[in-house]
Protein backbone atom coordinates (compact mmCIF):
# COMPACT_ATOMS: atom_id res chain seq x y z
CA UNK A 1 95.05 81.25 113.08
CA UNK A 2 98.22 80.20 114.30
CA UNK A 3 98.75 78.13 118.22
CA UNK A 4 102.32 77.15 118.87
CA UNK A 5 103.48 76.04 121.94
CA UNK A 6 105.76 78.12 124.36
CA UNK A 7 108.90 76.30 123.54
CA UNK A 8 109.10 77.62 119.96
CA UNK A 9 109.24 81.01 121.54
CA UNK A 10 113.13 79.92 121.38
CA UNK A 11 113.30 80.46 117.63
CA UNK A 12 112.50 84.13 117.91
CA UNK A 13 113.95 85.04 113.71
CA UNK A 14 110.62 82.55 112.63
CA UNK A 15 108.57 83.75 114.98
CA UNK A 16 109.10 87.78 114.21
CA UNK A 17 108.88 86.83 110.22
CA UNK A 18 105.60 84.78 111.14
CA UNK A 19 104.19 88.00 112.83
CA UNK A 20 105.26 90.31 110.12
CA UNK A 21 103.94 88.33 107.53
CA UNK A 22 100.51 87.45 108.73
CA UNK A 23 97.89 90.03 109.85
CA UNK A 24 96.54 87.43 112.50
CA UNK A 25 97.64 87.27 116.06
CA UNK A 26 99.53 84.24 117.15
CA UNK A 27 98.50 82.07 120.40
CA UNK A 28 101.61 80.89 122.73
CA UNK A 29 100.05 77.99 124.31
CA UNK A 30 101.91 76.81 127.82
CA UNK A 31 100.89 72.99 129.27
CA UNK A 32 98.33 73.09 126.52
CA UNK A 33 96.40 75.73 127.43
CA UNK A 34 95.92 79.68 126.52
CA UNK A 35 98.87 81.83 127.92
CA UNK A 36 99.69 84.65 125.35
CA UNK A 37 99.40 86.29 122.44
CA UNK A 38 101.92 87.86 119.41
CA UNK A 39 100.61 90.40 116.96
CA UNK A 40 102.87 92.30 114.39
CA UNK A 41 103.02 96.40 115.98
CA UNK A 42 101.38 97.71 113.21
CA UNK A 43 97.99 95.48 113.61
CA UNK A 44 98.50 96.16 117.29
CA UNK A 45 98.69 99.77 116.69
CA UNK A 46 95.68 100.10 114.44
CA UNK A 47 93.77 97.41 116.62
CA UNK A 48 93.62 100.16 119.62
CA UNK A 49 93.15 102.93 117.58
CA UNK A 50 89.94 101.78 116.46
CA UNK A 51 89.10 101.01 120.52
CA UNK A 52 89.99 104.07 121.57
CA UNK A 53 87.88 105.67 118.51
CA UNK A 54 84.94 103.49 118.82
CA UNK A 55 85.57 104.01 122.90
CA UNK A 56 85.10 108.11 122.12
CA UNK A 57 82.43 107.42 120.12
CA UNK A 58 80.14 105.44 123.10
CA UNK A 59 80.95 109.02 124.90
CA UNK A 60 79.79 111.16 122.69
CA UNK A 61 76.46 109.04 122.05
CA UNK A 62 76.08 109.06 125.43
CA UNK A 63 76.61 112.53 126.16
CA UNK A 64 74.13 113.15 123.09
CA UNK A 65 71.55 110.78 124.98
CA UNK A 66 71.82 113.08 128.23
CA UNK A 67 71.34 116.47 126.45
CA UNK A 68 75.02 117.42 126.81
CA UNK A 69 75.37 118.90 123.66
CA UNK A 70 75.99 122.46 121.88
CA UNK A 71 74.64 123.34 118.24
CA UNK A 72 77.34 124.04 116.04
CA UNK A 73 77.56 128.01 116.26
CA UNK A 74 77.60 128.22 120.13
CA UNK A 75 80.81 125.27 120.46
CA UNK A 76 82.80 127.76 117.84
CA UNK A 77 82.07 130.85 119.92
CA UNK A 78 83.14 129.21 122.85
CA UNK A 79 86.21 128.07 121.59
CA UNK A 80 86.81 130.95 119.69
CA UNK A 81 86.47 133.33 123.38
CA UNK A 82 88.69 130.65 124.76
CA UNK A 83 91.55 130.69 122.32
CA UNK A 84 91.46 134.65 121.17
């Protein structure tokens, strides 16, 4: 884990190479406390795909929990009289 201060933000060429080469999010710190935090795009991007998948899956087990669910046959019938 890195912390470096807000100041350092000024050497932005160390700062993109440190996010590019580590997998791990860096913590801007301003007055010594918590303020922000750098992550290289492609951790970023696969960090909220996995939310948003893990967020779908809560629905559906939810939606299984209620009864709101077809068996396989019927959902392909329907979709198949909604897209012919």
């Amino acid at each position: 884990m890195q912390i470096i201060p807000i100041r350092d933000l000024r050497n932005t060429t160390a700062i993109s190479e440190a996010c590019n080469n580590s997998r791990e999010p860096i913590f801007i710190t301003k007055n010594g406390y918590g303020d922000m935090v750098l992550m290289n795009m492609e951790v970023y991007e696969q960090l909220t795909a996995s939310a948003e998948l893990y967020r779908k899956l809560m629905i559906a087990e939810q939606e299984y929990a209620n009864g709101k669910m077809l068996d396989g046959r019927t959902a392909l019938a329907n979709l198949r009289a909604r897209y012919e």
